[in-house]
N, C-alpha and C. Protein backbone atom coordinates (compact mmCIF):
# COMPACT_ATOMS: atom_id res chain seq x y z
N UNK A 1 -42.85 -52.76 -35.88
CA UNK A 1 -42.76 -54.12 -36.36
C UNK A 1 -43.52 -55.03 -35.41
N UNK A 2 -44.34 -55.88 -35.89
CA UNK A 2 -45.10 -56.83 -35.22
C UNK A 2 -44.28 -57.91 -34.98
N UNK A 3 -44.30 -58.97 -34.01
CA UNK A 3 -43.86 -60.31 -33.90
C UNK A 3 -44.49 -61.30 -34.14
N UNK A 4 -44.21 -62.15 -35.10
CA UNK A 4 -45.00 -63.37 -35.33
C UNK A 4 -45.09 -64.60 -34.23
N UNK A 5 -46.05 -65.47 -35.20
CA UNK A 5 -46.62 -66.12 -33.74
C UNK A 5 -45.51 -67.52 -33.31
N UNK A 6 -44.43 -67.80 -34.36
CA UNK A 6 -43.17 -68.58 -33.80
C UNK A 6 -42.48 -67.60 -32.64
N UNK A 7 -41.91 -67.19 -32.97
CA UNK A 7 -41.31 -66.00 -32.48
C UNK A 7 -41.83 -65.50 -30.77
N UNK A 8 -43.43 -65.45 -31.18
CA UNK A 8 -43.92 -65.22 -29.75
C UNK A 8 -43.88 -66.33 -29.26
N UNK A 9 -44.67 -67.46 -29.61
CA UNK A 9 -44.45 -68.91 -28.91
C UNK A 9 -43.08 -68.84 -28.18
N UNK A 10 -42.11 -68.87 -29.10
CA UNK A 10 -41.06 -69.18 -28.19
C UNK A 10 -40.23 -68.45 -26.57
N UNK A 11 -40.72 -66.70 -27.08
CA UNK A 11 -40.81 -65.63 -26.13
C UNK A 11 -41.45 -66.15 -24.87
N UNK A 12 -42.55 -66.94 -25.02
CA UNK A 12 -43.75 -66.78 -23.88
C UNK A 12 -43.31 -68.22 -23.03
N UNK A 13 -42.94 -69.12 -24.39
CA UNK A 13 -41.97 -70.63 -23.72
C UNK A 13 -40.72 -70.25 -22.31
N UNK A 14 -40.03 -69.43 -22.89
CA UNK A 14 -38.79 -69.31 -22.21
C UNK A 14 -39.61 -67.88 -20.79
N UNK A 15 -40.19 -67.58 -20.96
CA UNK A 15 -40.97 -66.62 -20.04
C UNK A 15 -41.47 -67.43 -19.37
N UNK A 16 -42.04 -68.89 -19.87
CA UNK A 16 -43.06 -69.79 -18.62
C UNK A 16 -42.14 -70.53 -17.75
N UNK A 17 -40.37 -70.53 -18.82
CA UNK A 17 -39.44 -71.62 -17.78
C UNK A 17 -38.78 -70.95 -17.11
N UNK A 18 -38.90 -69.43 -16.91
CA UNK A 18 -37.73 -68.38 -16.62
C UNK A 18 -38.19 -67.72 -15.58
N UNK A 19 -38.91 -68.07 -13.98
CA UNK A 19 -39.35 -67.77 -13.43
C UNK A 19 -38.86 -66.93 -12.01
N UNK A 20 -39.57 -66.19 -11.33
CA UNK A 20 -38.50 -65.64 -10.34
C UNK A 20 -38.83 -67.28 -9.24
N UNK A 21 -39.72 -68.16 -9.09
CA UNK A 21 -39.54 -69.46 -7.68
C UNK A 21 -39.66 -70.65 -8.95
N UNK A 22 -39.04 -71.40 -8.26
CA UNK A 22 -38.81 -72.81 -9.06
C UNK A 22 -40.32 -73.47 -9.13
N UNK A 23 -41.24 -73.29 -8.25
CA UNK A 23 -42.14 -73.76 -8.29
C UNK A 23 -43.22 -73.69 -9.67
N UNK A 24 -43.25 -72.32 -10.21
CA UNK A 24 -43.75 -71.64 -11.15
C UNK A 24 -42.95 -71.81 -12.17
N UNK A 25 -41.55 -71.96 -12.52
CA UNK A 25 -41.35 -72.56 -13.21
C UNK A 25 -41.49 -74.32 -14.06
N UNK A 26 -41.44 -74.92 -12.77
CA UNK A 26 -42.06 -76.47 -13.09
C UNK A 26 -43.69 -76.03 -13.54
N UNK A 27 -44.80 -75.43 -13.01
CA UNK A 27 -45.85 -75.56 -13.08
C UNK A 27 -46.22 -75.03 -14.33
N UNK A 28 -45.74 -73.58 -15.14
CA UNK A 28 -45.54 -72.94 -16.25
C UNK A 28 -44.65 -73.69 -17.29
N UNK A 29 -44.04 -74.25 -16.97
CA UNK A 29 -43.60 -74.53 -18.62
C UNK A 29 -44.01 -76.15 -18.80
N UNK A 30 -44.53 -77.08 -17.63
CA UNK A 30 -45.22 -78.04 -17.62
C UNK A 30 -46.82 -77.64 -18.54
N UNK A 31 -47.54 -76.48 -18.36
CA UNK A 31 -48.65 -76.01 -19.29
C UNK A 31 -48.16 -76.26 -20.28
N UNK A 32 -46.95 -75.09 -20.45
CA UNK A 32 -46.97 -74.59 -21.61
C UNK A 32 -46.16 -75.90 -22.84
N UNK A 33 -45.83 -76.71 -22.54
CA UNK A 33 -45.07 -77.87 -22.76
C UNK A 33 -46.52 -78.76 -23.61
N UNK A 34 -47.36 -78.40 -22.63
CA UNK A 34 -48.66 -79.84 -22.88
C UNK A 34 -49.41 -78.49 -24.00
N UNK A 35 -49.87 -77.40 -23.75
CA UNK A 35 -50.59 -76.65 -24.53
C UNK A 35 -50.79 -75.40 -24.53
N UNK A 36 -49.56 -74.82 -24.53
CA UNK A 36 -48.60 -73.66 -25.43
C UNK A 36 -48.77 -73.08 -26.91
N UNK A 37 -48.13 -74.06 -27.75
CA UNK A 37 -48.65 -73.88 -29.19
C UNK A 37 -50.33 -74.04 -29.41
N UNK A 38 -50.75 -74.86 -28.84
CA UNK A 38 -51.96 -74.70 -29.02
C UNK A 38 -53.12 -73.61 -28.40
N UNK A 39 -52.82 -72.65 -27.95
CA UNK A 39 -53.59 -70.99 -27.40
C UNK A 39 -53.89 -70.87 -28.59
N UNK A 40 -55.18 -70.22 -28.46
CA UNK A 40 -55.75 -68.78 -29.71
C UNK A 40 -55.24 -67.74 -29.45
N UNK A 41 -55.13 -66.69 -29.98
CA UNK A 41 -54.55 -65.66 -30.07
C UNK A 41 -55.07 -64.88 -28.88
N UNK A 42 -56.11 -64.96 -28.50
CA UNK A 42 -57.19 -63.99 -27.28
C UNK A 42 -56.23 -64.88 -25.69
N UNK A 43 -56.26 -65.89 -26.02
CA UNK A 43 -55.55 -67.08 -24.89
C UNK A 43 -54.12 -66.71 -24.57
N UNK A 44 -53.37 -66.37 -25.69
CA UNK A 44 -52.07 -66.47 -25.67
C UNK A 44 -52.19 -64.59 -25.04
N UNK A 45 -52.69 -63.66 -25.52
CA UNK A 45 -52.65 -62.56 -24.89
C UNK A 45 -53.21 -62.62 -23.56
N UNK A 46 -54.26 -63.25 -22.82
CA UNK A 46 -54.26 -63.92 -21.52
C UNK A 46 -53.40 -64.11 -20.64
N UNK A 47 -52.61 -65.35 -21.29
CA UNK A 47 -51.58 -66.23 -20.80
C UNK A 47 -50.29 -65.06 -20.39
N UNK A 48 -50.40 -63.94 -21.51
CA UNK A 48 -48.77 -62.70 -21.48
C UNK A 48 -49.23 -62.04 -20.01
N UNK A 49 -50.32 -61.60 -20.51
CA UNK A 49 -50.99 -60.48 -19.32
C UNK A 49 -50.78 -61.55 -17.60
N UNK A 50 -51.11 -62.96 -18.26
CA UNK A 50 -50.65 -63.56 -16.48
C UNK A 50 -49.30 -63.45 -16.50
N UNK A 51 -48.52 -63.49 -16.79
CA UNK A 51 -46.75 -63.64 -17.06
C UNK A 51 -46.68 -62.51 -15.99
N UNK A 52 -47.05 -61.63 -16.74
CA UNK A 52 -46.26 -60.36 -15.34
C UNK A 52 -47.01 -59.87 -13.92
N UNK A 53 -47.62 -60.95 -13.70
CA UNK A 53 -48.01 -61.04 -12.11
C UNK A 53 -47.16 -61.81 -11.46
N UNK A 54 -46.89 -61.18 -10.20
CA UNK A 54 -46.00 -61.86 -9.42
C UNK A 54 -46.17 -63.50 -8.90
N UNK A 55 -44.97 -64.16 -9.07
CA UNK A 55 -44.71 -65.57 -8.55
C UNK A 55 -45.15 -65.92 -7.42
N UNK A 56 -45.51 -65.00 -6.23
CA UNK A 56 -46.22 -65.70 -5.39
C UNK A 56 -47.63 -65.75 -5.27
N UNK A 57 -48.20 -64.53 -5.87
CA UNK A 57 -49.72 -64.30 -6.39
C UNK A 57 -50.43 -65.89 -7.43
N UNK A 58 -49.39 -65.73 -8.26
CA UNK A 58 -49.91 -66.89 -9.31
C UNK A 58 -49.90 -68.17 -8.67
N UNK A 59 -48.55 -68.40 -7.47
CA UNK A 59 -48.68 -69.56 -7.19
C UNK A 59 -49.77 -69.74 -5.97
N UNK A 60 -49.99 -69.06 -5.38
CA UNK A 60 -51.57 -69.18 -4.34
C UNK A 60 -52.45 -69.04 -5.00
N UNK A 61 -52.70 -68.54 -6.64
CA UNK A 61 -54.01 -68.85 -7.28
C UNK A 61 -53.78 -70.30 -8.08
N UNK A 62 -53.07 -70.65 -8.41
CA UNK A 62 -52.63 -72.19 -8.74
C UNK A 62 -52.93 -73.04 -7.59
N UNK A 63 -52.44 -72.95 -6.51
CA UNK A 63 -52.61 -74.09 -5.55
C UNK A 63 -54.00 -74.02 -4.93
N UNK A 64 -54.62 -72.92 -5.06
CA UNK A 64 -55.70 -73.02 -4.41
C UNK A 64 -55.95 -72.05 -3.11
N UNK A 65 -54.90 -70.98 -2.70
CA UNK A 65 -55.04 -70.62 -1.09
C UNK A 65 -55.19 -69.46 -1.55
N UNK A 66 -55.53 -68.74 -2.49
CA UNK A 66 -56.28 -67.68 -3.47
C UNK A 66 -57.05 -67.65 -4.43
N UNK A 67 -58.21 -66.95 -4.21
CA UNK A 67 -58.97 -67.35 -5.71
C UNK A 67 -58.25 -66.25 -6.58
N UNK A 68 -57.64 -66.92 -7.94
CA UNK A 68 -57.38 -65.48 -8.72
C UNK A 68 -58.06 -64.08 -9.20
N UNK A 69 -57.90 -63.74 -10.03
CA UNK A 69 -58.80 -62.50 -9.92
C UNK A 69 -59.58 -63.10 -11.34
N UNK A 70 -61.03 -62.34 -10.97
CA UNK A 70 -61.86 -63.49 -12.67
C UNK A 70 -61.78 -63.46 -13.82
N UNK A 71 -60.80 -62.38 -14.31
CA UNK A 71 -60.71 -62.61 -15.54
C UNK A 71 -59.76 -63.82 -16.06
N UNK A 72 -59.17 -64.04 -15.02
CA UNK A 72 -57.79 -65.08 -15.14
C UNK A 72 -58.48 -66.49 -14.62
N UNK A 73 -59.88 -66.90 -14.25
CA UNK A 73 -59.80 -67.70 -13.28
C UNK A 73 -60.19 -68.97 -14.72
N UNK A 74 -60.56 -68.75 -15.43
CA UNK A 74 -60.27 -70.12 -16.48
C UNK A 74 -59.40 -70.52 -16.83
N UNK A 75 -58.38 -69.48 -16.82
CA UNK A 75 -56.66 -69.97 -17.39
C UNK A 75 -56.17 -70.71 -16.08
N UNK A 76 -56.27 -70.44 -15.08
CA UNK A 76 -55.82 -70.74 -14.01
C UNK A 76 -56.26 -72.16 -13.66
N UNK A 77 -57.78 -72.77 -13.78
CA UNK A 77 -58.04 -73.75 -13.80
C UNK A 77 -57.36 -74.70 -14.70
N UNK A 78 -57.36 -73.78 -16.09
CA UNK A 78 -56.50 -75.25 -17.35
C UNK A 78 -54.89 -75.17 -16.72
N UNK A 79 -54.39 -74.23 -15.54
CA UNK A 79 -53.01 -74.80 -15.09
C UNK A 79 -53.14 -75.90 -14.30
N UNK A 80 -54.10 -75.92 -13.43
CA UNK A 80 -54.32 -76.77 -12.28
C UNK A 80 -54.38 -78.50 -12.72
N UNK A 81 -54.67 -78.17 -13.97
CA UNK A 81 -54.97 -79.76 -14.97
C UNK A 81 -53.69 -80.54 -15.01
């Protein structure tokens, strides 16, 4: 059975506020709040594949004291926005 794209939206919502550091949670569901529903489908599988990298990895490629790795480094910029 496939999951539709409400269904995932909301999965990936509560995944961006459900974080292991508070920090990543404000910064993730602040995205996903402003432009969440609005991913393409290639974006939103992006966005999953960043989900399960660790909270302190994402947050030193967010702040800047890591460059992320490049396939991620455009998503990472539209967090920084």
């Amino acid at each position: 059975m496939t999951e539709d794209r409400a269904t995932r939206l909301k999965r990936l919502r509560m995944r961006s506020m459900r974080r292991g550091i508070k920090e990543m949670d404000l910064i993730l569901s602040g995205f996903w709040a402003a432009s969440g529903a609005s991913l393409g489908n290639e974006d939103l599988d992006l966005y999953e594949e960043m989900l399960s990298e660790n909270d302190q990895d994402l947050y030193k490629w967010v702040s800047g004291q890591q460059a992320p790795p490049a396939h991620f480094a455009a998503l990472i910029a539209r967090l920084r926005k």
